[in-house]
C-alpha atoms as a PDB file:
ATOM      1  CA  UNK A   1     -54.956  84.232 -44.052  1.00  0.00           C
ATOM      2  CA  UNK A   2     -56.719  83.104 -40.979  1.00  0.00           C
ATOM      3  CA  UNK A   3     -59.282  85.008 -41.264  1.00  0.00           C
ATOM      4  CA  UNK A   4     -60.477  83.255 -44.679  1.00  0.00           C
ATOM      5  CA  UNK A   5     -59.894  80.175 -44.100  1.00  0.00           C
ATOM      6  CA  UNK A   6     -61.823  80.208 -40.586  1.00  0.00           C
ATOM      7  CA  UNK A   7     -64.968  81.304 -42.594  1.00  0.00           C
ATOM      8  CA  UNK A   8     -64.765  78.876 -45.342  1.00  0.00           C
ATOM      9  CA  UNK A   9     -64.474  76.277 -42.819  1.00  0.00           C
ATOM     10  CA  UNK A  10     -67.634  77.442 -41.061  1.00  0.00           C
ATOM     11  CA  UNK A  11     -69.644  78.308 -43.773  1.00  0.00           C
ATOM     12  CA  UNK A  12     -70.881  74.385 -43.633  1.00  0.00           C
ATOM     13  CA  UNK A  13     -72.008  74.262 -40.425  1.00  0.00           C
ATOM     14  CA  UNK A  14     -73.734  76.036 -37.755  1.00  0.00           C
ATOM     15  CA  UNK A  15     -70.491  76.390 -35.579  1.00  0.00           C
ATOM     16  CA  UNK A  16     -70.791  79.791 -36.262  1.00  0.00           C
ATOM     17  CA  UNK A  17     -73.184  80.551 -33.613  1.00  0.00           C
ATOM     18  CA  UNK A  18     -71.899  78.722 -30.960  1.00  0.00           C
ATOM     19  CA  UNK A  19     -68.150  78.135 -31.555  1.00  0.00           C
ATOM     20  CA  UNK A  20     -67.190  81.609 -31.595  1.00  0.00           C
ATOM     21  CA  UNK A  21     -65.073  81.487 -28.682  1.00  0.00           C
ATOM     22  CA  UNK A  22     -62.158  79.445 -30.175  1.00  0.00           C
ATOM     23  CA  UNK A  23     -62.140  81.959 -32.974  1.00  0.00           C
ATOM     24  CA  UNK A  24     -62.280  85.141 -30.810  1.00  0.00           C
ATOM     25  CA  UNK A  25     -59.199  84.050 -28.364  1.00  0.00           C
ATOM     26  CA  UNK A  26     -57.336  83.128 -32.316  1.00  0.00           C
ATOM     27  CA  UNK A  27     -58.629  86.350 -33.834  1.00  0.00           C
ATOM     28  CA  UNK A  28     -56.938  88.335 -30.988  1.00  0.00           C
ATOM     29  CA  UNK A  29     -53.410  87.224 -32.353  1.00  0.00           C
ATOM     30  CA  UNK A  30     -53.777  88.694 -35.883  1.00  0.00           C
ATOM     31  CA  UNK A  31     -52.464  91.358 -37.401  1.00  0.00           C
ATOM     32  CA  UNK A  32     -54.898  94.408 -37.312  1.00  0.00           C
ATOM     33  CA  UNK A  33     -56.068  94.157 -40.998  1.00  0.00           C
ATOM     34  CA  UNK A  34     -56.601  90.496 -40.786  1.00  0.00           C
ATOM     35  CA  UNK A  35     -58.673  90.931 -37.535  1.00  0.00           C
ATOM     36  CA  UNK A  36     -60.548  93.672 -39.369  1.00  0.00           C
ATOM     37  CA  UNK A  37     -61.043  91.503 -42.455  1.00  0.00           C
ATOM     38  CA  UNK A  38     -62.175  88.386 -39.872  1.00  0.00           C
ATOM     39  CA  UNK A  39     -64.376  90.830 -37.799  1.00  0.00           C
ATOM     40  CA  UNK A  40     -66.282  92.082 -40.620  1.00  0.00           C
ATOM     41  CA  UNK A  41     -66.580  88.089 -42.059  1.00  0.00           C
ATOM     42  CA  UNK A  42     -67.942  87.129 -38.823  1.00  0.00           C
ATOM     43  CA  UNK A  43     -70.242  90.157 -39.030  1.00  0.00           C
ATOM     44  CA  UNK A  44     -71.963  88.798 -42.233  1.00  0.00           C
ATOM     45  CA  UNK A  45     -72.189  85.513 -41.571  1.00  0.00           C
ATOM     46  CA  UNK A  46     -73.924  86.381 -38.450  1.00  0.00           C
ATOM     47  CA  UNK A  47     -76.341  88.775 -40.344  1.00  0.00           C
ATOM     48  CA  UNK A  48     -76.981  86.080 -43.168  1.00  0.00           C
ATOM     49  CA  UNK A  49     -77.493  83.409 -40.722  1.00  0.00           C
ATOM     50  CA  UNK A  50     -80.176  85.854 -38.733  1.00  0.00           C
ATOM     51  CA  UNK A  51     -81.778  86.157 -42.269  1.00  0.00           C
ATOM     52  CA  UNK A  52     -81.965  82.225 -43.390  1.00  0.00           C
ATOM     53  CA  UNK A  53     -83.307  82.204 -39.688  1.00  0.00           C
ATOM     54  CA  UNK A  54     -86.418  84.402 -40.548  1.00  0.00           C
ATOM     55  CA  UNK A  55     -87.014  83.343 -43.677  1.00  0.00           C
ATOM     56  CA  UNK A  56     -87.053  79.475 -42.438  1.00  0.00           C
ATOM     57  CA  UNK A  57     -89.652  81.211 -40.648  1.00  0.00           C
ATOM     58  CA  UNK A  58     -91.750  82.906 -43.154  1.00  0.00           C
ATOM     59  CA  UNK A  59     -91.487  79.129 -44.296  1.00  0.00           C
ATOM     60  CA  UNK A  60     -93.532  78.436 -41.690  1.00  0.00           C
ATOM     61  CA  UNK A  61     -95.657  80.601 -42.051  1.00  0.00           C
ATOM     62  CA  UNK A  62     -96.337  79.452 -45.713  1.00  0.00           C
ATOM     63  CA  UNK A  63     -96.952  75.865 -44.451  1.00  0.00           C
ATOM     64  CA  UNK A  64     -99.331  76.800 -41.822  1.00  0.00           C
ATOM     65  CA  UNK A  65    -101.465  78.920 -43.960  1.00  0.00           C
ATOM     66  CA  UNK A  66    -101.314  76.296 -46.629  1.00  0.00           C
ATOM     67  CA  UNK A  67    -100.049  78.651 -49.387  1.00  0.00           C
ATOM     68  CA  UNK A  68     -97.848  76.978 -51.724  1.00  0.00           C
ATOM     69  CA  UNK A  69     -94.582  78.132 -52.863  1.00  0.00           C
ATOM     70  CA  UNK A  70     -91.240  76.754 -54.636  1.00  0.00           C
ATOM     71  CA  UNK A  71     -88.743  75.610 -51.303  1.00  0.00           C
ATOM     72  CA  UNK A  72     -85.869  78.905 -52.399  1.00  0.00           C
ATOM     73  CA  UNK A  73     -85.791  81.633 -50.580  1.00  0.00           C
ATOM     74  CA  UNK A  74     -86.222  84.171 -53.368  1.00  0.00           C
ATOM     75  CA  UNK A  75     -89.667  82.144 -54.042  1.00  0.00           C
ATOM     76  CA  UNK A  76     -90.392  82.117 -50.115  1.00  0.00           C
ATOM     77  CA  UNK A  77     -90.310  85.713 -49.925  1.00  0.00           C
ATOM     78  CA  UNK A  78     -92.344  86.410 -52.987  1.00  0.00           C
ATOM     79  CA  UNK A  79     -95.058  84.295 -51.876  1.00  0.00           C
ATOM     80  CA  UNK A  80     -95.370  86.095 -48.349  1.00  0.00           C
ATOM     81  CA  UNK A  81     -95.421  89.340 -50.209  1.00  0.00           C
ATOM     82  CA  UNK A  82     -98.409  87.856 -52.046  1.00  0.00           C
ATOM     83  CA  UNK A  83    -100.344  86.120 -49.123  1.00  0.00           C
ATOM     84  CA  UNK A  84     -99.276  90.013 -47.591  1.00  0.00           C
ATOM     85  CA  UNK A  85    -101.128  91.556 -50.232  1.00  0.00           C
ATOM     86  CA  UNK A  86    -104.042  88.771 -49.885  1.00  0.00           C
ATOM     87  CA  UNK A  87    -104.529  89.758 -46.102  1.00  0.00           C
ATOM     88  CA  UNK A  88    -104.399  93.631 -46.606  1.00  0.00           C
ATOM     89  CA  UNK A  89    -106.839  93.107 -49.366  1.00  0.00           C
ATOM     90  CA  UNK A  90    -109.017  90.763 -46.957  1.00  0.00           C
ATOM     91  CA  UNK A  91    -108.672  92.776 -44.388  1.00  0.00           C
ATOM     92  CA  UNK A  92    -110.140  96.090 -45.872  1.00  0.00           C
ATOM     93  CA  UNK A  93    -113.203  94.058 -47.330  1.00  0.00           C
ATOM     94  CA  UNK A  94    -114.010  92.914 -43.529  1.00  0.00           C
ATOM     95  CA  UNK A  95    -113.680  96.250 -42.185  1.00  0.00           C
ATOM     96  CA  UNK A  96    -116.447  97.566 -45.143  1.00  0.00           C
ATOM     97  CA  UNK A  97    -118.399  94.515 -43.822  1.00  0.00           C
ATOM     98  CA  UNK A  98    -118.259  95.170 -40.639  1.00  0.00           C
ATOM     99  CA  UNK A  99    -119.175  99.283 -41.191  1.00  0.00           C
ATOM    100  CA  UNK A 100    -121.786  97.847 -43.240  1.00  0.00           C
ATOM    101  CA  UNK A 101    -123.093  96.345 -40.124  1.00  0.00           C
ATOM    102  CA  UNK A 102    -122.717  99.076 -37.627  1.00  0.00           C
ATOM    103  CA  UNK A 103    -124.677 101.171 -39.875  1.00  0.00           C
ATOM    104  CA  UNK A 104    -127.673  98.058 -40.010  1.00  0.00           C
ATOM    105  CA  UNK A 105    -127.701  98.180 -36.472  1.00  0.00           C
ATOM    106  CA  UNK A 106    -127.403 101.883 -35.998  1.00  0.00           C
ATOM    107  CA  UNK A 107    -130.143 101.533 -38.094  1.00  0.00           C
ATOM    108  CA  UNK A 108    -132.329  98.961 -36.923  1.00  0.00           C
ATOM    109  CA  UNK A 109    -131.730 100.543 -33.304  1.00  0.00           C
ATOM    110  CA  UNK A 110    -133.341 104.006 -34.795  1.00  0.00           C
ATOM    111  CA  UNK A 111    -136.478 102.223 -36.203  1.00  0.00           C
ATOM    112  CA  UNK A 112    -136.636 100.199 -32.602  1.00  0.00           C
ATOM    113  CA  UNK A 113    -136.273 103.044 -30.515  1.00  0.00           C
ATOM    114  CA  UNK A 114    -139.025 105.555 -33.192  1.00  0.00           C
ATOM    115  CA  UNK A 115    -141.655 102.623 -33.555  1.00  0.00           C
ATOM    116  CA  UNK A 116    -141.429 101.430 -29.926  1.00  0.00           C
ATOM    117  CA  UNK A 117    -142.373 104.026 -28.227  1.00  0.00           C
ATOM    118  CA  UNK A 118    -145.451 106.566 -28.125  1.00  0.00           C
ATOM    119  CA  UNK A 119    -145.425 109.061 -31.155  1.00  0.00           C
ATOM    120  CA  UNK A 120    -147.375 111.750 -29.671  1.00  0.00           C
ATOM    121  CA  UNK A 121    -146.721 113.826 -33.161  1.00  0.00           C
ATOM    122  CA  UNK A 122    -149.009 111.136 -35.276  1.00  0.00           C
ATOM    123  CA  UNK A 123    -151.971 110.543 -33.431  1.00  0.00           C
ATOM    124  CA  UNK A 124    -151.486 106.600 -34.171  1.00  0.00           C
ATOM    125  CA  UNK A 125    -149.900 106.564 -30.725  1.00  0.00           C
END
């Protein structure tokens, strides 16, 4: 049918994205289960497309971060799930570092603020 062979023939390229128009005007002469059948191709190759798309991404992310990782996609995404957990774990070791400091300077601030001024209670004054 039509509808197969259009998809085989874009599977190789990017025409998908942007030749769609030549295929819409020939999809509307096919018989309803073909169009059905091409719709629904069209459909995935648009939604696998959208996912090589953000996982060339992720990619990117890899390589700007430095983190290595075997050029598949399956590797890609297990290495961002990694460098994920990485972050999360970095991430709640800064925020005990930086309650550890709030509570130094809460602290520091409290023996400031009781040794700086007069202590009328000790008599050292």
């Amino acid at each position: 049918s039509y509808a197969s062979s259009a998809t085989g023939s874009k599977r190789g390229s990017k025409q998908h994205m942007g030749g769609t128009a030549n295929l819409k005007s020939a999809a509307q002469s096919m018989q309803p289960e073909e169009k059905r059948r091409y719709d629904r191709n069209l459909r995935e190759q648009q939604r696998s497309y959208k996912i090589s798309q953000q996982i060339k991404n992720l990619r990117n992310v890899l390589q700007e971060s430095n983190i290595p990782f075997k050029p598949n996609k399956y590797s890609i995404l297990l290495s961002v799930v990694e460098y994920i957990k990485e972050l999360q774990t970095r991430a709640v070791y800064l925020d005990q570092e930086h309650q550890k400091l709030l509570n130094t300077i809460s602290q520091t601030n409290e023996l400031v603020n009781n040794s700086g001024g007069v202590d009328l209670n000790s008599g050292d004054g």
